[in-house]
Protein backbone atom coordinates (compact mmCIF):
# COMPACT_ATOMS: atom_id res chain seq x y z
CA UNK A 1 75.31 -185.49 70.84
CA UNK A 2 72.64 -186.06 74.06
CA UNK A 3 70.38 -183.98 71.62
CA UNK A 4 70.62 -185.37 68.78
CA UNK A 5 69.98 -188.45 70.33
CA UNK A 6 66.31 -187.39 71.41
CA UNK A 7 65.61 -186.27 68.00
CA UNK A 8 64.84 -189.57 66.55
CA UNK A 9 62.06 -190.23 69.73
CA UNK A 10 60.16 -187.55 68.62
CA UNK A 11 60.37 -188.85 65.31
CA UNK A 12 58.77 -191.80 66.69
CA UNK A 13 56.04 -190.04 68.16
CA UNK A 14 55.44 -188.54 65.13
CA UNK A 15 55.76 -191.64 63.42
CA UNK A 16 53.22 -193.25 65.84
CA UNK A 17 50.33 -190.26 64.01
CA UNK A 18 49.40 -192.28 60.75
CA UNK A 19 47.76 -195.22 63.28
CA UNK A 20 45.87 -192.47 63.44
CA UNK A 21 45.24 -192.09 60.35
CA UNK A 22 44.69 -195.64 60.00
CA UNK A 23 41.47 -195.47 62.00
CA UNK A 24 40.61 -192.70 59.58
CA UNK A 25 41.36 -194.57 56.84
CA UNK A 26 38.84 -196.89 58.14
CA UNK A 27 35.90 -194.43 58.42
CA UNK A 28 36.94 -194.34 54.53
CA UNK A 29 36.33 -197.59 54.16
CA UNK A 30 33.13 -197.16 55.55
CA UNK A 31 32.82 -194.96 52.88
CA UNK A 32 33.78 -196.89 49.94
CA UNK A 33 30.93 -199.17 50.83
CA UNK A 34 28.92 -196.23 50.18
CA UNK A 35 30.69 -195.76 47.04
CA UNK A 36 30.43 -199.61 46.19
CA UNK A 37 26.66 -198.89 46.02
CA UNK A 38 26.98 -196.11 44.23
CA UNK A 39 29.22 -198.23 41.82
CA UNK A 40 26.21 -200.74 41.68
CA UNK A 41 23.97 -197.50 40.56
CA UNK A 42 26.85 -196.63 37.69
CA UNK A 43 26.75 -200.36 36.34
CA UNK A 44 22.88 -199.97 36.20
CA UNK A 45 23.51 -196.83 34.32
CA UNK A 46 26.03 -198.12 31.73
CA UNK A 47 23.16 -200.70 31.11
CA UNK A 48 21.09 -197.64 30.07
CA UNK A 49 24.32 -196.75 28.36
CA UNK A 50 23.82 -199.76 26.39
CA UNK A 51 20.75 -199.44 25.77
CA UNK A 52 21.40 -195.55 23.94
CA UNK A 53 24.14 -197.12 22.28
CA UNK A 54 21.55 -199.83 20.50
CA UNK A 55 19.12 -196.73 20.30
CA UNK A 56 21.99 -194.87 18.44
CA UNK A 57 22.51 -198.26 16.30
CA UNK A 58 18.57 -197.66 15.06
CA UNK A 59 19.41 -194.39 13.83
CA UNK A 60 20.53 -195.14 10.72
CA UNK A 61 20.94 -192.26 8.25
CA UNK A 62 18.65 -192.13 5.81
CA UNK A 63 20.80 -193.02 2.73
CA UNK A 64 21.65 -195.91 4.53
CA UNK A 65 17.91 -197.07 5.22
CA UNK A 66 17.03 -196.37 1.02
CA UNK A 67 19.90 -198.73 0.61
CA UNK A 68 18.72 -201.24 3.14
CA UNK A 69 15.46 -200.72 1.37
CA UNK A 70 16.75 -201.82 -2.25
CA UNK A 71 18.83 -204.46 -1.01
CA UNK A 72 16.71 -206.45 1.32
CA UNK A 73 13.13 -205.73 0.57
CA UNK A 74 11.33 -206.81 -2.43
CA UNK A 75 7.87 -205.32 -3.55
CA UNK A 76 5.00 -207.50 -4.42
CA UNK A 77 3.26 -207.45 -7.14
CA UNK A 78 0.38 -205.41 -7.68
CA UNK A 79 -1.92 -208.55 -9.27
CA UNK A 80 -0.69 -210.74 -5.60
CA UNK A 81 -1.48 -207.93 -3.87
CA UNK A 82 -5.14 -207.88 -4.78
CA UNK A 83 -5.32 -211.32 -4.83
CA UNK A 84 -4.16 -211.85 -1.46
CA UNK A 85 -6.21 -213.35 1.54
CA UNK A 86 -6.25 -209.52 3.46
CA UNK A 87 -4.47 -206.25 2.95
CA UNK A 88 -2.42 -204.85 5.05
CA UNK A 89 -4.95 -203.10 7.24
CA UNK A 90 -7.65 -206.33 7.23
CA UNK A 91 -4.31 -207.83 9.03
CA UNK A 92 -3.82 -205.66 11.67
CA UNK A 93 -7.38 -205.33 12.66
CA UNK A 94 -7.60 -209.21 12.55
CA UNK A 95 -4.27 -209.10 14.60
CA UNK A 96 -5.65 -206.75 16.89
CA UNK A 97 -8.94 -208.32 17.17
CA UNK A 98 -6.85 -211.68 18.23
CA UNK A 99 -5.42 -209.50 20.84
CA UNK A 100 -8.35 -207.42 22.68
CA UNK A 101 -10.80 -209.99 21.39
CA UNK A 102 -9.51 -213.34 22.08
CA UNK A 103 -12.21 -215.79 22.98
CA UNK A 104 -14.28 -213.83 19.95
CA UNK A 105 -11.46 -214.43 17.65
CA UNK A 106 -10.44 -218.22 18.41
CA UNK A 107 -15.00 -218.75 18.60
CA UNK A 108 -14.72 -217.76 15.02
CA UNK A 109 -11.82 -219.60 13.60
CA UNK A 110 -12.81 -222.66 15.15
CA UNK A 111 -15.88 -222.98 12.60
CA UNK A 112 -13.38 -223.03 9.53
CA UNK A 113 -13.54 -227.19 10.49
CA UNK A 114 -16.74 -229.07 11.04
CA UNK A 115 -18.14 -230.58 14.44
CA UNK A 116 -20.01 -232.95 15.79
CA UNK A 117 -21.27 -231.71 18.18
CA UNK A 118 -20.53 -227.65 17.88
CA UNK A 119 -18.68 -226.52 20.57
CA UNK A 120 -19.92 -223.58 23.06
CA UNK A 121 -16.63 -223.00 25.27
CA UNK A 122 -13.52 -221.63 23.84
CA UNK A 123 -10.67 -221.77 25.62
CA UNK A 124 -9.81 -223.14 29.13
CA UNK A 125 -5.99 -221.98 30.11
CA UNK A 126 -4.34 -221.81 33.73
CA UNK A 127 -0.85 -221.03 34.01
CA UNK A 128 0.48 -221.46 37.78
CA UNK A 129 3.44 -222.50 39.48
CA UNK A 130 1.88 -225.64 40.32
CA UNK A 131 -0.58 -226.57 37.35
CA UNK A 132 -0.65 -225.96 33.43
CA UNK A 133 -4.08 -226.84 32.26
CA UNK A 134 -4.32 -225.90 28.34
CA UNK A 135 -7.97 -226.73 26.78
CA UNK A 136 -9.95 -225.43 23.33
CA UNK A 137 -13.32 -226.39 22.42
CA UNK A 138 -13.22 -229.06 25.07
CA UNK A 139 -17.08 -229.87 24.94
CA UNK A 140 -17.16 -230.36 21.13
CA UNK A 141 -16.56 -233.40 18.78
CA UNK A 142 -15.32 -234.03 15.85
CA UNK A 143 -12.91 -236.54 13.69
CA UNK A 144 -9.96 -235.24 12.46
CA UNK A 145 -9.92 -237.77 9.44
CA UNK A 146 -12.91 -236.58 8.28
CA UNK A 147 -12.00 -233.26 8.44
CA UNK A 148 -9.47 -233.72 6.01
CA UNK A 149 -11.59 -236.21 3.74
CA UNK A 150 -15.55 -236.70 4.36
CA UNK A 151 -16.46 -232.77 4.40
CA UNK A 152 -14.46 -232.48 1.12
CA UNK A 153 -16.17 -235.71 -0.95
CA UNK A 154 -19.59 -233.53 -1.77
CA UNK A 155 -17.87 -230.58 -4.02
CA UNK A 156 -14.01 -231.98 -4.56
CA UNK A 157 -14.04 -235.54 -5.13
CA UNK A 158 -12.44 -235.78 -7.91
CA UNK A 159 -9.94 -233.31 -6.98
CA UNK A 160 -6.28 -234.53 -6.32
CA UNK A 161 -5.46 -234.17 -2.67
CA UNK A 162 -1.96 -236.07 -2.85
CA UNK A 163 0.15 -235.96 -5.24
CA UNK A 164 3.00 -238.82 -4.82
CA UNK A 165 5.92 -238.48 -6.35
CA UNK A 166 8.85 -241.86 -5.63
CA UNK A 167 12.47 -241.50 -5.22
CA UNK A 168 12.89 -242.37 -8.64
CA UNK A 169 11.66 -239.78 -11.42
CA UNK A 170 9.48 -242.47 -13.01
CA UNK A 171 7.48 -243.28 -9.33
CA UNK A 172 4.30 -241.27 -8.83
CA UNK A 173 0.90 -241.16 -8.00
CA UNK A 174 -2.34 -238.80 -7.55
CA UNK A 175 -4.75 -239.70 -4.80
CA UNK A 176 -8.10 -237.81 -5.20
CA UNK A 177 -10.14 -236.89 -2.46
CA UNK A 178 -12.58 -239.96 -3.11
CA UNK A 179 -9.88 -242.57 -3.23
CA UNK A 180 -8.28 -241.48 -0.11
CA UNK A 181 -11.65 -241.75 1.95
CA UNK A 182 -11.84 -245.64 0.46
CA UNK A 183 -8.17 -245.77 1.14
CA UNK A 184 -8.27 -244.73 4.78
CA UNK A 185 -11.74 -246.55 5.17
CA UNK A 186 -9.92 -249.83 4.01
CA UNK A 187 -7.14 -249.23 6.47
CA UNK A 188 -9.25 -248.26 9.46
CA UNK A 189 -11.24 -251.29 8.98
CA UNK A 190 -8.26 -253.55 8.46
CA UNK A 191 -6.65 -252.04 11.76
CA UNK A 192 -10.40 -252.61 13.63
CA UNK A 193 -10.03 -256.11 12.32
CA UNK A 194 -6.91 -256.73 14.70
CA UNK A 195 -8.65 -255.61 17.52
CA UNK A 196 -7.41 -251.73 17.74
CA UNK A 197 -9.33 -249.55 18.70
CA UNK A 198 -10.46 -245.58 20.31
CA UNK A 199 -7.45 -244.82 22.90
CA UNK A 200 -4.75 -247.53 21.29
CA UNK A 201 -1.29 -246.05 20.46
CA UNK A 202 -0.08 -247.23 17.42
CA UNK A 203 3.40 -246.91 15.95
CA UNK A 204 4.04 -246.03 12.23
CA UNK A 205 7.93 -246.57 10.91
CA UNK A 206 7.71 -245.67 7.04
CA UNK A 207 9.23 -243.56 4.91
CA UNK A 208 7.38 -241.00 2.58
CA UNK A 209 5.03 -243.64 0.78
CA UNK A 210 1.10 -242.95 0.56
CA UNK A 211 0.45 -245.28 3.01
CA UNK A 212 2.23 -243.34 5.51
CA UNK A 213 -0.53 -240.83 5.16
CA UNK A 214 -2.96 -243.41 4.66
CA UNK A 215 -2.21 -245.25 8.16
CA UNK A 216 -1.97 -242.04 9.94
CA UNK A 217 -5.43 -241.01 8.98
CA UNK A 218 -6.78 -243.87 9.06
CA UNK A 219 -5.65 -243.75 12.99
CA UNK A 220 -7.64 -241.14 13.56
CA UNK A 221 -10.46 -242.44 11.79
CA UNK A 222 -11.08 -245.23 14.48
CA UNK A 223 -9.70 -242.51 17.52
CA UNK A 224 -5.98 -244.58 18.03
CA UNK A 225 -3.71 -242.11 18.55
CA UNK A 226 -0.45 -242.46 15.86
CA UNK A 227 3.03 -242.17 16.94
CA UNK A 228 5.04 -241.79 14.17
CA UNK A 229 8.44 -241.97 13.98
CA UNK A 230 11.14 -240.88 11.03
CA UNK A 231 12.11 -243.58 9.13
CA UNK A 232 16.08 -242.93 9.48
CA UNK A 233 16.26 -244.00 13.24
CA UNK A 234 17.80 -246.44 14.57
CA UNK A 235 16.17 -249.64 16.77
CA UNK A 236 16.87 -248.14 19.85
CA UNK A 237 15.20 -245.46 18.88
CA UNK A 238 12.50 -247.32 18.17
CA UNK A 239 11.94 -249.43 20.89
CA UNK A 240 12.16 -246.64 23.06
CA UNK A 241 9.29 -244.66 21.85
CA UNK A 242 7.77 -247.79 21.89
CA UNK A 243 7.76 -248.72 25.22
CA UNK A 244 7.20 -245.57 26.91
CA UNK A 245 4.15 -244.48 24.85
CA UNK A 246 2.86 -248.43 25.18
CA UNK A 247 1.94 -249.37 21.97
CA UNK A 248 0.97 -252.86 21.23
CA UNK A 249 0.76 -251.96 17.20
CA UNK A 250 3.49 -251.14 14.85
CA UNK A 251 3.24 -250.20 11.17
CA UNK A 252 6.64 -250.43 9.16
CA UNK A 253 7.66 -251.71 5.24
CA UNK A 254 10.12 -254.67 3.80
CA UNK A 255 12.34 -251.41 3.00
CA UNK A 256 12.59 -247.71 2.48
CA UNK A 257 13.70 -245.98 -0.25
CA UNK A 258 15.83 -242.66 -0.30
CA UNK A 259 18.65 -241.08 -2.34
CA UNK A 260 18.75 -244.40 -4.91
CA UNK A 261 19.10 -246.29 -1.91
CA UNK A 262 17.31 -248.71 0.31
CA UNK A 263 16.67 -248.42 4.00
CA UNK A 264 16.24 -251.82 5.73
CA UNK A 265 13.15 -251.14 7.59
CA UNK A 266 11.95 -254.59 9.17
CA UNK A 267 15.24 -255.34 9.42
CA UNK A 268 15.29 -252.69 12.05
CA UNK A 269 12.25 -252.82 13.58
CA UNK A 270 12.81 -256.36 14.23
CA UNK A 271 15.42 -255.62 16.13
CA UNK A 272 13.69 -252.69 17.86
CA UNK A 273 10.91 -255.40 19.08
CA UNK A 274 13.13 -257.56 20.49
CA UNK A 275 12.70 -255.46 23.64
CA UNK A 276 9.32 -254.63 22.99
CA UNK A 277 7.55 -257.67 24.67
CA UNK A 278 3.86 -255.99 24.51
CA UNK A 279 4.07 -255.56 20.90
CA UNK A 280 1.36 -257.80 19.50
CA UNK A 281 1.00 -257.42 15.66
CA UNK A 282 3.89 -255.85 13.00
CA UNK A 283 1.77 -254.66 9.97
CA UNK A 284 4.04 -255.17 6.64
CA UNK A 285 3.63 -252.37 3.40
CA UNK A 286 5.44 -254.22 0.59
CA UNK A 287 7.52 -250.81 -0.77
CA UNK A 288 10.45 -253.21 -2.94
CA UNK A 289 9.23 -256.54 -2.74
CA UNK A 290 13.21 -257.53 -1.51
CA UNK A 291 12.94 -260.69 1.17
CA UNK A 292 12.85 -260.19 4.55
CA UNK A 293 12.71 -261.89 7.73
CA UNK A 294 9.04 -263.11 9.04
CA UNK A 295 7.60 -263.71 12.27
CA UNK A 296 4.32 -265.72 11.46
CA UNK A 297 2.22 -265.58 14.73
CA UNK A 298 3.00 -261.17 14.52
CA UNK A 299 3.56 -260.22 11.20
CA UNK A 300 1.15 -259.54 8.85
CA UNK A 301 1.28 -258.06 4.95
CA UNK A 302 -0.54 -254.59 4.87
CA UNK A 303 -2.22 -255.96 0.98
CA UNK A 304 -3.67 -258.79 3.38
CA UNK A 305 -5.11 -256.39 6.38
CA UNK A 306 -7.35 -254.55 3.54
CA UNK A 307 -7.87 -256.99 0.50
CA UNK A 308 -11.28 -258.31 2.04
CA UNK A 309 -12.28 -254.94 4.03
CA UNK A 310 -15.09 -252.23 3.26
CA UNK A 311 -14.25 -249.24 1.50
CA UNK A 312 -16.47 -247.42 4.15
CA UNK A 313 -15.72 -246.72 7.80
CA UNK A 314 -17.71 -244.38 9.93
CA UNK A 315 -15.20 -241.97 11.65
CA UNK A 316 -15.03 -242.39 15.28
CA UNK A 317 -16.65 -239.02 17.23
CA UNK A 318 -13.66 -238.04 19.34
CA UNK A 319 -14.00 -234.78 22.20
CA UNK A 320 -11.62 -231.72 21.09
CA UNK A 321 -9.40 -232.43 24.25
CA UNK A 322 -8.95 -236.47 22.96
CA UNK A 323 -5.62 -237.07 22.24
CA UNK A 324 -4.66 -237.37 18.25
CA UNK A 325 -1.04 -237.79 18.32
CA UNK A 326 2.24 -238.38 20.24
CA UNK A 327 4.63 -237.17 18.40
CA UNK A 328 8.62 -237.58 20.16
CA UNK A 329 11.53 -234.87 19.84
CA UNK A 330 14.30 -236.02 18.69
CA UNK A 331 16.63 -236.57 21.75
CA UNK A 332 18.76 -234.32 20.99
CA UNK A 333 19.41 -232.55 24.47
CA UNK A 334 18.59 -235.93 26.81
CA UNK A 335 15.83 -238.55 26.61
CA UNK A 336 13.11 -238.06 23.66
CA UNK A 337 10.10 -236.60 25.23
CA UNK A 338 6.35 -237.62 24.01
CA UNK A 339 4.38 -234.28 23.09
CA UNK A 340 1.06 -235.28 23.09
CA UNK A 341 -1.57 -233.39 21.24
CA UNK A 342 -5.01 -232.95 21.08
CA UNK A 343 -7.64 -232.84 18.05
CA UNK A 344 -9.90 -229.57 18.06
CA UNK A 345 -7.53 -227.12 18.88
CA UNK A 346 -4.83 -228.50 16.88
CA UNK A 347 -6.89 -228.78 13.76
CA UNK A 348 -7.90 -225.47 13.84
CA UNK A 349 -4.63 -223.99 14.29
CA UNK A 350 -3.20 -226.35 11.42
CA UNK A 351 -5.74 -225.81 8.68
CA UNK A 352 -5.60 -221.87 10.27
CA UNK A 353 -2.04 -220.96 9.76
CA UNK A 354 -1.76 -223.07 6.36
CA UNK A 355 -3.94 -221.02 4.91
CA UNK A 356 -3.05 -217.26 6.10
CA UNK A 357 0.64 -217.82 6.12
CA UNK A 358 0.98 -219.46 2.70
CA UNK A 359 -2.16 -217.19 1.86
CA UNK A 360 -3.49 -220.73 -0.09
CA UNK A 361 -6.02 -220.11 -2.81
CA UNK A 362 -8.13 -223.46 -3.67
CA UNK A 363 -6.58 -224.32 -7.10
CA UNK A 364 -3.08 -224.07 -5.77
CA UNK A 365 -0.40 -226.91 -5.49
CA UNK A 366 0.89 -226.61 -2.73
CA UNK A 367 4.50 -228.42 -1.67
CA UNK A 368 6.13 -228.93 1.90
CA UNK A 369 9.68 -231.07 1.86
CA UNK A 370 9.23 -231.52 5.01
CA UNK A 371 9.54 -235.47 6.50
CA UNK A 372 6.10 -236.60 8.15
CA UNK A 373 7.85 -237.98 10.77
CA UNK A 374 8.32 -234.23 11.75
CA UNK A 375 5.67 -231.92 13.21
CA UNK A 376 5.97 -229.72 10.57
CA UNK A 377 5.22 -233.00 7.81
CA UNK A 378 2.29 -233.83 10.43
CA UNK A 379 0.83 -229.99 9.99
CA UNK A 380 1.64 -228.75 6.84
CA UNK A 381 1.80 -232.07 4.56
CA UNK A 382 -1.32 -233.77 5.87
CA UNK A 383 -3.83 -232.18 8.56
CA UNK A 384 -3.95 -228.37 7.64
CA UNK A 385 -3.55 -228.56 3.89
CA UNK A 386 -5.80 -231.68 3.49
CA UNK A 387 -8.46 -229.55 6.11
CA UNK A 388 -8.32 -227.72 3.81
CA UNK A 389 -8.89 -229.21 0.75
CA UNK A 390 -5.70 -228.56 -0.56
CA UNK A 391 -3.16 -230.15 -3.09
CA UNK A 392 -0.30 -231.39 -1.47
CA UNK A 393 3.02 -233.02 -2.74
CA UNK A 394 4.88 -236.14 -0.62
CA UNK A 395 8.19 -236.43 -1.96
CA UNK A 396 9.66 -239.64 -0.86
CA UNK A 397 13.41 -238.70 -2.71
CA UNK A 398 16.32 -236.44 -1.48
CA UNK A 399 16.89 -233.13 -3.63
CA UNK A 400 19.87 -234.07 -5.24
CA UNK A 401 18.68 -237.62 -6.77
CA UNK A 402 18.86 -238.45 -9.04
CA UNK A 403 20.69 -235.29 -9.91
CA UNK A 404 20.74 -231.63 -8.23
CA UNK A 405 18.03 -230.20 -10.04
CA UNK A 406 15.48 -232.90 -8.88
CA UNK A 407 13.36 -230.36 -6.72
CA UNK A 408 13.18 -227.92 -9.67
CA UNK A 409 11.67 -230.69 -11.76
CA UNK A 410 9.57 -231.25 -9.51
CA UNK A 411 7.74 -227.84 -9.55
CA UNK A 412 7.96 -227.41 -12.98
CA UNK A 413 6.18 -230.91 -13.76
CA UNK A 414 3.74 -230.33 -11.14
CA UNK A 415 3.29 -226.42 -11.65
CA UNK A 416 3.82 -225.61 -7.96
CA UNK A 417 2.52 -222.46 -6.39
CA UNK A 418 3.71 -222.90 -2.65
CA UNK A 419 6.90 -223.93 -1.94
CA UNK A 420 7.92 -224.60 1.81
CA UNK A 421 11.36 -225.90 2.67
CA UNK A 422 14.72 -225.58 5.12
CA UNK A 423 17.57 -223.26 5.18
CA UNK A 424 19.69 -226.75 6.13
CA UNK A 425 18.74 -227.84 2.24
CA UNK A 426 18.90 -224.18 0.34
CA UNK A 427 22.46 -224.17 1.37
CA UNK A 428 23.29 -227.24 0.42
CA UNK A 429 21.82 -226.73 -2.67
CA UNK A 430 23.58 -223.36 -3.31
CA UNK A 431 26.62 -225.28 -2.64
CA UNK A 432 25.96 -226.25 -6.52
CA UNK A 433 25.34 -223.14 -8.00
CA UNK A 434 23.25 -222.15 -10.28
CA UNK A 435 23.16 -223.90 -13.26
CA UNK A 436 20.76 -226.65 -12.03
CA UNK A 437 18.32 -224.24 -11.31
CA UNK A 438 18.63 -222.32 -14.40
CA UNK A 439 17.75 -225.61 -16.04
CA UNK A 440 13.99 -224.92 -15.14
CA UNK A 441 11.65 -221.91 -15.40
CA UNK A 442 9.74 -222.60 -11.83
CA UNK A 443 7.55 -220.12 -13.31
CA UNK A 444 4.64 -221.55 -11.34
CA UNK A 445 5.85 -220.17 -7.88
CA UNK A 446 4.23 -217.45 -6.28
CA UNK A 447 5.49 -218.16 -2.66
CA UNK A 448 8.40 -219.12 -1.00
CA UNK A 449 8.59 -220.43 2.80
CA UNK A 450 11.47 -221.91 5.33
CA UNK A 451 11.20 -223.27 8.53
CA UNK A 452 12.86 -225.22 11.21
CA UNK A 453 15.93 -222.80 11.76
CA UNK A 454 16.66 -218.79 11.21
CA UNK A 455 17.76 -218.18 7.29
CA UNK A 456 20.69 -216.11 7.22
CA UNK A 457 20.35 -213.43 4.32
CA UNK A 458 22.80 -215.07 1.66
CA UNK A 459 20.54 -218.47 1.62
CA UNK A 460 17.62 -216.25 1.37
CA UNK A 461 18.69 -213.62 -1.42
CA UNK A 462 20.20 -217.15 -3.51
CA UNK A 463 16.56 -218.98 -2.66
């Protein structure tokens, strides 16, 4: 019994070994750091894992890519082909050229407008932690107004260079090349007349009427820089932009009209200029003739400003790097921003990219849905098609008034070559089907652009 009772001692002894162990254990520990590095390493290498697996993804059998091929990629015709702007190879050299021979590239583009005084630097651009500086053609002038008028009056005159066409069907107008410059003239001369002048902001609240277009050139005709702001918002909205881009001039009508009905424009911008205390006159364009409140000592008609005006107004000779907009985002994500930008460069890129990406051809009609109170209305409705000497269409309607084939009218009337819209409105138009399309031929198209969000590939096979 005395022995068995020492048994279990030694057991302890034994049991005392895996401390031991323990400290063993913790030289292993040591080790799995090591490991834990070595883990790091593995996660690295199942992000080159990913990357095969995409690699394997772009392997795609070659039935597969034939189908692809039928499905998603149409061939263009032989007769566009030849008429286009550059083949396939002129692109990539120009591409290329744009690349390795930058300042060369931009020198040349930059005489598709007309200076002033021509410009001999190119481009001025510092990118830093501390300092963006961002400048083209910054010793040259020019007028951006008269690039989109003057320098087209000697051969294209006569020419349309807006076509108008109202909410309702029976609303439209063409506005040749000659009767915008007296149009514009009149305007700048009315707005010198209230003391406005090079460096002024002033603020334009209209809807898609001519003299939206007519106000905002004639802006730049004098050197004010226009802010113009999309005639849905609110007075808030207004007054905001207002204030922090400290304008003293606003532009607006008795009422806007959209989708058969009417938007109560001075309604809402008198509001707005209740807290705008530095706003000095409130120019009036009579759109429906409905009443509306008055404010004698500010208010004034827009027939009034130009009735006893001249139809002639030198344009103002503005550097590149002078401002020609502001132009606000919408809000969306925080407190509308002002984007200001400049004249030179941005005319050149505008009347640039019009004309390779929609590969323009003089005679063609060209159409953008856009809103002006957009970027893409300032670029591609006004400045780079009118630089141009282009055709362009200002729809002041909604596609679905007064019925859902209204934009398919439209092109056929006006025998539209270009036609530049959103993926927001193609689906909402598909949501209709077919049949108002099929009541039209459109047989005038040639090209079809979207912008302002991705397409996905069902809007884009149905457009």
């Amino acid at each position: 019994m005395k022995k068995n009772k020492k048994k279990p001692k030694a057991r302890k002894k034994v049991s005392r070994k895996p401390k031991a162990r323990k400290k063993v254990s913790r030289k292993a520990k040591t080790r799995k750091k090591v490991s834990r590095k070595a883990k790091t390493r593995k996660k690295v290498s199942r992000k080159a894992k990913t990357r095969k697996k995409v690699s394997r993804k772009a392997k795609i059998p070659k039935k597969n890519i034939n189908n692809a091929e039928k499905e998603l990629i149409f061939k263009t015709r032989p007769e566009w082909v030849n008429n286009a702007l550059a083949s396939k190879s002129q692109y990539q050299k120009k591409y290329t050229d744009s690349i390795k021979n930058n300042n060369e590239f931009w020198k040349k583009e930059g005489k598709r407008i007309s200076w002033i005084k021509p410009y001999k630097k190119i481009k001025n651009v510092k990118y830093s932690k501390t300092d963006v500086k961002i400048k083209w053609y910054e010793d040259g002038t020019l007028n951006a107004s008269s690039n989109c008028i003057d320098r087209h009056l000697k051969d294209k005159k006569d020419k349309t260079a807006i076509i108008w066409v109202g909410d309702d069907p029976k609303d439209t107008r063409k506005i040749s090349y000659q009767q915008l410059h007296n149009e514009v003239s009149k305007a700048a001369n009315g707005l010198k007349s209230l003391g406005i002048k090079k460096g002024d902001r002033v603020t334009i609240y209209l809807t898609m009427i001519p003299e939206l277009a007519i106000t905002m050139l004639a802006c730049a005709r004098i050197g004010a820089i226009h802010s113009i702001i999309f005639g849905g918002f609110s007075a808030d909205s207004i007054s905001g932009r207002i204030n922090d881009c400290e304008s003293e001039f606003i532009i607006t009508a008795d009422e806007g009209v959209r989708g058969g009905k009417t938007i109560p424009l001075k309604e809402i911008t008198d509001e707005a200029l209740l807290k705008c205390p530095n706003v000095k006159k409130c120019i009036v364009v009579k759109r429906t003739g409905n009443s509306i409140n008055w404010v004698n000592e500010r208010d004034i008609w827009y027939d009034d400003l130009i009735k006893n005006v001249s139809n002639q107004c030198d344009p103002e000779e503005m550097n590149a790097e002078d401002p020609l907009f502001i132009l606000y985002t919408s809000g969306s994500t925080g407190k509308p921003k002002g984007v200001l930008h400049t004249t030179g460069g941005y005319m050149v890129y505008a009347s640039m990219t019009h004309q390779y990406i929609f590969n323009y051809k003089p005679k063609d009609i060209y159409w953008c849905t856009a809103d002006i109170g957009w970027v893409t209305g300032h670029s591609y409705i006004i400045y780079g098609p009118l630089a141009n000497g282009a055709t362009t269409i200002m729809f002041e309607g909604i596609p679905t008034y007064p019925d859902n084939s209204r934009w398919w009218q439209i092109i056929d009337k006006y025998k539209v070559n270009i036609f530049y819209t959103a993926p927001t409105a193609i689906r909402a138009l598909m949501r209709d089907g077919d049949e108002p399309v099929k009541k039209t031929s459109r047989k005038s198209l040639k090209l079809l652009g979207t912008v302002g969000e991705p397409i996905n590939p069902e809007a884009w096979m149905w457009y």
